[in-house]
N, C-alpha and C. Protein backbone atom coordinates (compact mmCIF):
# COMPACT_ATOMS: atom_id res chain seq x y z
N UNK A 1 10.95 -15.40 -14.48
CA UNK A 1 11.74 -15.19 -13.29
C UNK A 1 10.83 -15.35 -12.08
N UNK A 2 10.87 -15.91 -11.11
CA UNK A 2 10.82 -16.48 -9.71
C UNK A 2 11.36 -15.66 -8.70
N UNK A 3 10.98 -14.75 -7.95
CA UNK A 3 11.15 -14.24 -6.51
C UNK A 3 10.99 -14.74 -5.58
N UNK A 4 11.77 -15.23 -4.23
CA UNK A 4 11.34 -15.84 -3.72
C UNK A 4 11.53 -15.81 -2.45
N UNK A 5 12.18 -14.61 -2.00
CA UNK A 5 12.23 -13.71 -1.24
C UNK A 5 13.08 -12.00 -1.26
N UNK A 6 13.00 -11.63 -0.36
CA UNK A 6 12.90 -10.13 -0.17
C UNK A 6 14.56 -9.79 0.12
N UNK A 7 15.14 -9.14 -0.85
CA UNK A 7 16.77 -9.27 -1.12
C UNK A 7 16.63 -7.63 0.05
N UNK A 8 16.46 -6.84 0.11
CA UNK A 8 16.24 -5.76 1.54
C UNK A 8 15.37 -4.26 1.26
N UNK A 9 15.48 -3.30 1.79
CA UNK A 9 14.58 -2.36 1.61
C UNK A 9 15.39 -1.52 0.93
N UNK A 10 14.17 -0.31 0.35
CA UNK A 10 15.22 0.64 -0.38
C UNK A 10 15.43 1.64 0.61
N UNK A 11 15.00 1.88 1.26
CA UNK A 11 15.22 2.67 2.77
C UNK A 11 16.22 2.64 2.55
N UNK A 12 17.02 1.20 3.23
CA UNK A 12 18.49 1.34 3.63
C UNK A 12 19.54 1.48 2.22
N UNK A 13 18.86 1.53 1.49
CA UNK A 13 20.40 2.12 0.28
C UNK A 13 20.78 3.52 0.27
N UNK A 14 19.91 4.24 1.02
CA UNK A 14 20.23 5.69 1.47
C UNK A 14 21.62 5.68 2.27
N UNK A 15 21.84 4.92 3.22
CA UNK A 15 22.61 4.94 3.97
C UNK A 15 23.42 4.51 3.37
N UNK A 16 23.53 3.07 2.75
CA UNK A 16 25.16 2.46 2.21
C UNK A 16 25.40 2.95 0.93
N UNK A 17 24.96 3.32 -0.20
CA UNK A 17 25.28 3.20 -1.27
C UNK A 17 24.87 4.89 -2.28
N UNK A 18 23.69 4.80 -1.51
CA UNK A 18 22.73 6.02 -2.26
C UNK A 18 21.98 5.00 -3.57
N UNK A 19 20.49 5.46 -3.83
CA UNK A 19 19.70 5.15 -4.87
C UNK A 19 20.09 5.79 -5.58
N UNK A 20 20.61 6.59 -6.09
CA UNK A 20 21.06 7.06 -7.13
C UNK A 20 21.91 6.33 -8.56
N UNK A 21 22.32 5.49 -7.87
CA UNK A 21 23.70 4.51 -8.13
C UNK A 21 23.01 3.45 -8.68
N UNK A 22 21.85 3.07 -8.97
CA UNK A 22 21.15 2.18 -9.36
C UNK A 22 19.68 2.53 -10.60
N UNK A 23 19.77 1.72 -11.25
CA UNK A 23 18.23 2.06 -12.13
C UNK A 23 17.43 1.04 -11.42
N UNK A 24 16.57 1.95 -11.51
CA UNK A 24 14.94 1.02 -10.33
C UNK A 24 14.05 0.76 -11.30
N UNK A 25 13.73 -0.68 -11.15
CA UNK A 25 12.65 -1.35 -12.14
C UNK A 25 11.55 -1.14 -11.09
N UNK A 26 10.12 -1.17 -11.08
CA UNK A 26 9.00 -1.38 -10.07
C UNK A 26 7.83 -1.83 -10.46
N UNK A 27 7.67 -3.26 -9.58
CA UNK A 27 6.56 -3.59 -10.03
C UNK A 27 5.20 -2.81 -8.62
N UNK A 28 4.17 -2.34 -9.39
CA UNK A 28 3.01 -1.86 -9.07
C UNK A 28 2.12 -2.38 -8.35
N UNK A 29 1.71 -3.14 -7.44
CA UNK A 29 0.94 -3.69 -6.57
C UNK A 29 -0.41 -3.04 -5.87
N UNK A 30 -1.59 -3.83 -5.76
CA UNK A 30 -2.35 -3.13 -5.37
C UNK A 30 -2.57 -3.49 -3.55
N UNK A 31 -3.34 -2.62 -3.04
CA UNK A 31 -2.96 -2.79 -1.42
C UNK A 31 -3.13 -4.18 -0.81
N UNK A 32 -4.03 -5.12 -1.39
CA UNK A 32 -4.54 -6.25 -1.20
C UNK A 32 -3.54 -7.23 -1.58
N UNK A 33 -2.88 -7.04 -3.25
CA UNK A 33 -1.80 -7.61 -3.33
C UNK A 33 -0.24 -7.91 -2.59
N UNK A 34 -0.49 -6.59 -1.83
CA UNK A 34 0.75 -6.70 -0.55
C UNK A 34 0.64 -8.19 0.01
N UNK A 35 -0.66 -8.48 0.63
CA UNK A 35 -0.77 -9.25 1.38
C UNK A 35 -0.38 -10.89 0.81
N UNK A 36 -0.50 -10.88 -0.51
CA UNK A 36 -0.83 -12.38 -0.99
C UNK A 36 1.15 -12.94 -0.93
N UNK A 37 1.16 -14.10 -0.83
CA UNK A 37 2.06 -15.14 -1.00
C UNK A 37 3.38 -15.37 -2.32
N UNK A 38 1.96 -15.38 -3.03
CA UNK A 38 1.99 -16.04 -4.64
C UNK A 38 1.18 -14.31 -5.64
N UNK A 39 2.27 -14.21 -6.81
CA UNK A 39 1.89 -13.20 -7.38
C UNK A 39 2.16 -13.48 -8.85
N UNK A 40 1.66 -13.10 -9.79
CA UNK A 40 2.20 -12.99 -11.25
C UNK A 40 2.06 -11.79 -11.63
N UNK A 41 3.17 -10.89 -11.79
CA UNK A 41 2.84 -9.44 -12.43
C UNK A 41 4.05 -8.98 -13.60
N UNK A 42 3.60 -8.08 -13.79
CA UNK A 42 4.53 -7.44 -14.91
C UNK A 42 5.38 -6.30 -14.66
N UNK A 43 6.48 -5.78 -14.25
CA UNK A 43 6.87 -4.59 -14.42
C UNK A 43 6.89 -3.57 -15.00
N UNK A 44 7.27 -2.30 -14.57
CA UNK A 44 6.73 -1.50 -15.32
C UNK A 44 7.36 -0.99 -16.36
N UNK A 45 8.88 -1.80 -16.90
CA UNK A 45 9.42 -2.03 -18.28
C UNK A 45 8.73 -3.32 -18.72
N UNK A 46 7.99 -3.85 -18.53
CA UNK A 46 7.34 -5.07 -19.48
C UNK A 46 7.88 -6.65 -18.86
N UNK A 47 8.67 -6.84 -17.40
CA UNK A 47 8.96 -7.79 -17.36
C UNK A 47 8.28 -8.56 -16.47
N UNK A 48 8.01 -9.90 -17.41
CA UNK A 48 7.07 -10.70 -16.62
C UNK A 48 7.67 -11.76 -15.14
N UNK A 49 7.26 -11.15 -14.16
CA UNK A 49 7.58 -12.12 -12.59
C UNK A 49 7.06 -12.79 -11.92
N UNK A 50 7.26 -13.66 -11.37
CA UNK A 50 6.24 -14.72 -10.55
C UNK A 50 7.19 -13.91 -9.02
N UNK A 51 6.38 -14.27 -8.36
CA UNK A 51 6.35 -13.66 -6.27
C UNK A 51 6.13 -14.59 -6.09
N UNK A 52 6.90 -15.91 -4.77
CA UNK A 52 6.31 -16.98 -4.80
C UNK A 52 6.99 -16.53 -2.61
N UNK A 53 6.31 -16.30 -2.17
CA UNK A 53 7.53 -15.73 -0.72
C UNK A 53 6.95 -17.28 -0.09
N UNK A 54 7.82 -17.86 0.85
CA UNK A 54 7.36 -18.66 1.86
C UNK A 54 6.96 -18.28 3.09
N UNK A 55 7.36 -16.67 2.95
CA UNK A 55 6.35 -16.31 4.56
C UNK A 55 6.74 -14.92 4.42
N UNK A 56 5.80 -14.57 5.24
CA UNK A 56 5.60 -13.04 5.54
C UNK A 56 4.71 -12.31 4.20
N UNK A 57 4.90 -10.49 4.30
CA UNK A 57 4.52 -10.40 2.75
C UNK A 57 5.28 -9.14 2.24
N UNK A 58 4.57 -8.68 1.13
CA UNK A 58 5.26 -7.43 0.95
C UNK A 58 5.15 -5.84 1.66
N UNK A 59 5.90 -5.35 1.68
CA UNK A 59 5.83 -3.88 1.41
C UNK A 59 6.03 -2.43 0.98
N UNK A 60 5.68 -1.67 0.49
CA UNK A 60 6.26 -0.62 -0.24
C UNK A 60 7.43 -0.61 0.36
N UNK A 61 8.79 -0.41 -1.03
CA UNK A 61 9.68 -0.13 -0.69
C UNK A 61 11.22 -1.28 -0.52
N UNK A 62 9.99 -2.54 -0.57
CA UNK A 62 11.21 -3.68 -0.98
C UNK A 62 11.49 -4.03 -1.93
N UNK A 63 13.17 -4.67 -1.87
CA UNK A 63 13.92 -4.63 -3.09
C UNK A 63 13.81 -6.49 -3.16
N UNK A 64 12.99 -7.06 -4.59
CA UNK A 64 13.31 -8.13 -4.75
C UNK A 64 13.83 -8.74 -5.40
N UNK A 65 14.46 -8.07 -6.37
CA UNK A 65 15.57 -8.22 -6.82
C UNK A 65 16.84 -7.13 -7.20
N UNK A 66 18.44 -7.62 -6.42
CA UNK A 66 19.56 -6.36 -7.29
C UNK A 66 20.26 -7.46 -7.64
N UNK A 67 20.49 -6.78 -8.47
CA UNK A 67 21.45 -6.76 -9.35
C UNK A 67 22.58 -6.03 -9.12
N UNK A 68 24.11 -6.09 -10.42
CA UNK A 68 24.90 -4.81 -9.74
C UNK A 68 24.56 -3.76 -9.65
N UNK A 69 23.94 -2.80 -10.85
CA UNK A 69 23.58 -1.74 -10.70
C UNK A 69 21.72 -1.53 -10.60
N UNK A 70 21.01 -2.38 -10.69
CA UNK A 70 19.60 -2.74 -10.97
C UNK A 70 18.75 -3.20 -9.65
N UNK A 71 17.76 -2.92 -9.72
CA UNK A 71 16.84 -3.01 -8.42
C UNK A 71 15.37 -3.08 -9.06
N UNK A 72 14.83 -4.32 -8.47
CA UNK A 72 13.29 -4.25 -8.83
C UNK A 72 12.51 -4.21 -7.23
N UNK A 73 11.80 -2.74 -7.21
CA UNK A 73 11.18 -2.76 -5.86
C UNK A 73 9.72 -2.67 -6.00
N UNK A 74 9.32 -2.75 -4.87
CA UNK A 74 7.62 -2.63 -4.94
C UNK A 74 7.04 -1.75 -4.34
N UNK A 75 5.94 -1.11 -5.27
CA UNK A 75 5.59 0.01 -5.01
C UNK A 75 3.82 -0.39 -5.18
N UNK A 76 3.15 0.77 -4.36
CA UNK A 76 1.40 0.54 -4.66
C UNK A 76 1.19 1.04 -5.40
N UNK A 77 -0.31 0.40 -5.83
CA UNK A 77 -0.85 1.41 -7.15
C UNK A 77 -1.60 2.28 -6.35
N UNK A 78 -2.17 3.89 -6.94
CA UNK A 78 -3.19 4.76 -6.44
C UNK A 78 -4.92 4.42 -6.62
N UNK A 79 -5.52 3.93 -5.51
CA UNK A 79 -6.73 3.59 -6.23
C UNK A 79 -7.30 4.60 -5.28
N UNK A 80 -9.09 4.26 -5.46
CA UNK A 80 -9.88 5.18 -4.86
C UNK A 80 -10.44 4.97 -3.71
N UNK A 81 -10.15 5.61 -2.43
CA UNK A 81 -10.08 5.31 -1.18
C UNK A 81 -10.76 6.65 -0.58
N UNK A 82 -11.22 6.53 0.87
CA UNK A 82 -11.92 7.53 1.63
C UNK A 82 -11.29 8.10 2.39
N UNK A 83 -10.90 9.14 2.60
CA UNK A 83 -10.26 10.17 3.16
C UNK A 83 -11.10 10.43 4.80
N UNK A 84 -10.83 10.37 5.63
CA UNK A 84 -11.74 11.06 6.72
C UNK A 84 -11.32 11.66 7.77
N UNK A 85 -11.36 12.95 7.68
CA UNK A 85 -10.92 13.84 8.76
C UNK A 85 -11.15 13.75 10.20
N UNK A 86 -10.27 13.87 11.01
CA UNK A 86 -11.19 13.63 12.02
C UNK A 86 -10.28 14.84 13.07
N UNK A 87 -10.57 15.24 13.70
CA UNK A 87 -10.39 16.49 14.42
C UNK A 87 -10.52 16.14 16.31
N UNK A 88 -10.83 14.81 16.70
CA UNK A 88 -10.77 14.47 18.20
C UNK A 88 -10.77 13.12 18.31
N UNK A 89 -10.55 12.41 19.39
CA UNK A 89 -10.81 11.11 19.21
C UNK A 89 -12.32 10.56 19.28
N UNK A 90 -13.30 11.67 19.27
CA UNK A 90 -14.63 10.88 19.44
C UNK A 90 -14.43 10.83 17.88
N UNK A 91 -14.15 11.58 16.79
CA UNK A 91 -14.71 11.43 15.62
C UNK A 91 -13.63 10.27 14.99
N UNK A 92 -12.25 9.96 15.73
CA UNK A 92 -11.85 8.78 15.38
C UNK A 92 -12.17 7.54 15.65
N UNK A 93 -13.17 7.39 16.78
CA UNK A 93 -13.83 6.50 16.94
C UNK A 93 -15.00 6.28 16.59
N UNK A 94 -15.73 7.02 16.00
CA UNK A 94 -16.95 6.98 15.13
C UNK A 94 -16.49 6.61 13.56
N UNK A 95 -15.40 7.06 12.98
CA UNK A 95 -14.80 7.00 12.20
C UNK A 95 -14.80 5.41 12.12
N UNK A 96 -13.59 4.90 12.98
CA UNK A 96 -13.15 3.50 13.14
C UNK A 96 -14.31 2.31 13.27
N UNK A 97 -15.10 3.22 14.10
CA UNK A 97 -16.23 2.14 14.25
C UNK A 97 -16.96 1.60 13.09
N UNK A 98 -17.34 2.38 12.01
CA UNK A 98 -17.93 2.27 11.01
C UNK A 98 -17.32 1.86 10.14
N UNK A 99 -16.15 1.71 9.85
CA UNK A 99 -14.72 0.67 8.90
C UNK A 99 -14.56 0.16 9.43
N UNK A 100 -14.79 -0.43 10.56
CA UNK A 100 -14.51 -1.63 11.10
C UNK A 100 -16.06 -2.82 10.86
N UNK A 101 -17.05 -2.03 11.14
CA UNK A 101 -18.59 -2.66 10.99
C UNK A 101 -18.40 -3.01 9.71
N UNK A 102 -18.14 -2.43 8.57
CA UNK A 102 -18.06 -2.76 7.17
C UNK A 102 -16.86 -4.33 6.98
N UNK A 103 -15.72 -4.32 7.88
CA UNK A 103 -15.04 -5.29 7.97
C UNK A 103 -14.43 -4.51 6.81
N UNK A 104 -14.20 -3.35 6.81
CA UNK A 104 -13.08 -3.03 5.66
C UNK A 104 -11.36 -2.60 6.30
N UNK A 105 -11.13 -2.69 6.01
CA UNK A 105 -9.35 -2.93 5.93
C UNK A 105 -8.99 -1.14 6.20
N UNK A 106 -8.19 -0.74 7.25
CA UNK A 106 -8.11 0.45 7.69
C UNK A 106 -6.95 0.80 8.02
N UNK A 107 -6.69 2.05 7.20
CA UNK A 107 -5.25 2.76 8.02
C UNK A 107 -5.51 3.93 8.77
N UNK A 108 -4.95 4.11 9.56
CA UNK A 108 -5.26 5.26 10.56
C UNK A 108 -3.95 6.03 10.85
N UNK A 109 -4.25 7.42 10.37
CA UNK A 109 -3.48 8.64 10.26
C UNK A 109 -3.21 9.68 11.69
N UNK A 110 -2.68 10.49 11.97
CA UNK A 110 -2.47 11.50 12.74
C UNK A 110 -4.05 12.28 12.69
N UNK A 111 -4.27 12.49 11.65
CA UNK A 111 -5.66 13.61 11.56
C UNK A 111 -6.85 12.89 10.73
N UNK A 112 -6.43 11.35 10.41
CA UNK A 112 -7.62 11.12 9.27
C UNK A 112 -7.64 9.55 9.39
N UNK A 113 -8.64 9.17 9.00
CA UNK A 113 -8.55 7.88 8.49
C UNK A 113 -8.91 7.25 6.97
N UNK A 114 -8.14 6.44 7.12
CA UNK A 114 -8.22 6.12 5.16
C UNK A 114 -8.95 4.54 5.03
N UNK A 115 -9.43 4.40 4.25
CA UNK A 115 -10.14 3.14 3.39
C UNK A 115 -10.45 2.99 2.44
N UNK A 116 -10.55 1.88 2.12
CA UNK A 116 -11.06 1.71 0.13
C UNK A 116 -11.94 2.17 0.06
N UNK A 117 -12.11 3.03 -1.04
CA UNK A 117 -13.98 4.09 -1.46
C UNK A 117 -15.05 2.38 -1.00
N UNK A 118 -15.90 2.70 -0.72
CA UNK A 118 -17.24 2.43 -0.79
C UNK A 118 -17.88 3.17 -0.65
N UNK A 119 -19.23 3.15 -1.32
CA UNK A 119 -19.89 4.63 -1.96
C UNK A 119 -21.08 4.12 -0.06
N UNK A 120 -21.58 2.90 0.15
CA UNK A 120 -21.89 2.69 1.44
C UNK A 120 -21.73 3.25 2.57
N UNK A 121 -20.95 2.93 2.90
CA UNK A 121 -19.43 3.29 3.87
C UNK A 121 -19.82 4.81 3.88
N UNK A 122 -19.77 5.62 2.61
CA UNK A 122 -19.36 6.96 2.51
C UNK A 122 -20.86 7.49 2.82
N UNK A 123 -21.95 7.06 2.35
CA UNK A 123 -23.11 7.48 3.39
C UNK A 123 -23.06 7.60 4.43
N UNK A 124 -22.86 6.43 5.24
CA UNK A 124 -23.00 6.38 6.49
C UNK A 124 -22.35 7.29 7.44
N UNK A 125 -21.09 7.00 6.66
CA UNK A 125 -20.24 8.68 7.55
C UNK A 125 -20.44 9.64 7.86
N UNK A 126 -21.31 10.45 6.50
CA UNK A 126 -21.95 11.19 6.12
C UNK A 126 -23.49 11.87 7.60
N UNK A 127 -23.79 10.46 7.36
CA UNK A 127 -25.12 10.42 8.84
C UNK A 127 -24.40 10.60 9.96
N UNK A 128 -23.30 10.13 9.97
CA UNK A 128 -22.58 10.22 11.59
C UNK A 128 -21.99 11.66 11.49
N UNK A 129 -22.12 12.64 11.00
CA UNK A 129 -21.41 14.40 10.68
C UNK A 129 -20.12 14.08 10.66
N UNK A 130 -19.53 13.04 9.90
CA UNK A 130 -17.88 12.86 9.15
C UNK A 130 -18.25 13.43 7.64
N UNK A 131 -17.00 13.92 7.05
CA UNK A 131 -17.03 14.88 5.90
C UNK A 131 -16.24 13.80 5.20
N UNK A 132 -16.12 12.70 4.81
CA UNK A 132 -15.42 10.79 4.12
C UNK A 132 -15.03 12.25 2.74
N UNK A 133 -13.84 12.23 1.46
CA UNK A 133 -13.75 12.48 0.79
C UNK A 133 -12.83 11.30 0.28
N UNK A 134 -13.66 11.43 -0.82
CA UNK A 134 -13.06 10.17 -2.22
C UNK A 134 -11.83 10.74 -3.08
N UNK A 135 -10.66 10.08 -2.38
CA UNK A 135 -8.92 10.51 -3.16
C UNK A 135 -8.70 9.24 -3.98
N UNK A 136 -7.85 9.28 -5.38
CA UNK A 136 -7.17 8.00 -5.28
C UNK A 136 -5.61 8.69 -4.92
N UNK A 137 -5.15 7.87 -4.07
CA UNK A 137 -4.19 7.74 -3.83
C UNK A 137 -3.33 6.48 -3.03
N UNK A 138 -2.46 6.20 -3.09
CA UNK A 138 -1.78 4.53 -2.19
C UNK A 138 -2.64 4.03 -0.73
N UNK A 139 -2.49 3.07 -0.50
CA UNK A 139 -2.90 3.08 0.33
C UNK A 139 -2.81 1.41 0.73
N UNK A 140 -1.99 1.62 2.34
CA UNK A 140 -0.95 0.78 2.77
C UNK A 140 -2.00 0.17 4.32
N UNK A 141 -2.62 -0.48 4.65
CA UNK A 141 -3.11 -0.59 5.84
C UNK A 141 -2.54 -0.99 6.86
């Protein structure tokens, strides 16, 4: 099977229909994989899919394929990423500065900033008086 674009979000089945009303297939993606074009993966009942989009990309939460009662959406996998607290904007900018110098890929929170573990990275923070803690958990940039 061939995807080949993004049939809508599961967000909005809250509103028209309710998720409830449906069995959800999901294929697992990792944060990097959001980004790509072209995908070959497996679901997480065993079914094998090709992702082929002509533009844009994915994101948690889209439905790429329904069916009548069936939905295959996409969801991230939990990997191991850096947690970093930050408590003012100087320490979000010391924070940022240093995931950004690495050229690593960054999401930025209300109180924290997140990135893929590097054990590097997590020194350095460390020297700058950031407290970096290693979670796995999703992680969407």
């Amino acid at each position: 099977m061939i995807i080949r674009s993004i049939a809508g979000k599961l967000a909005d089945l809250d509103h028209q229909h309710g998720v409830q009303e449906f069995t959800i297939e999901r294929v697992v993606l990792s944060w990097d994989e959001l980004h790509k074009r072209l995908i070959r993966t497996t679901t997480d009942v065993g079914r094998d899919i090709g992702i082929q989009l002509d533009s844009g990309h994915l994101h948690p939460g889209d439905i790429l394929l329904r069916e009548e009662h069936h939905l295959i959406v996409v969801d991230v996998k939990e990997e191991s990423v850096l947690v970093i607290p930050v408590s003012n904007m100087n320490e979000m900018g010391l924070a940022a500065h240093a995931v950004g110098n690495m050229h690593a890929p960054i999401q930025i929170q209300q109180e924290c900033v997140i990135t893929p573990f590097n054990s590097v990275l997590q020194d350095q923070l460390r020297k700058l008086g950031l407290v970096p803690v290693k979670e796995d958990k999703a992680f969407v940039p």
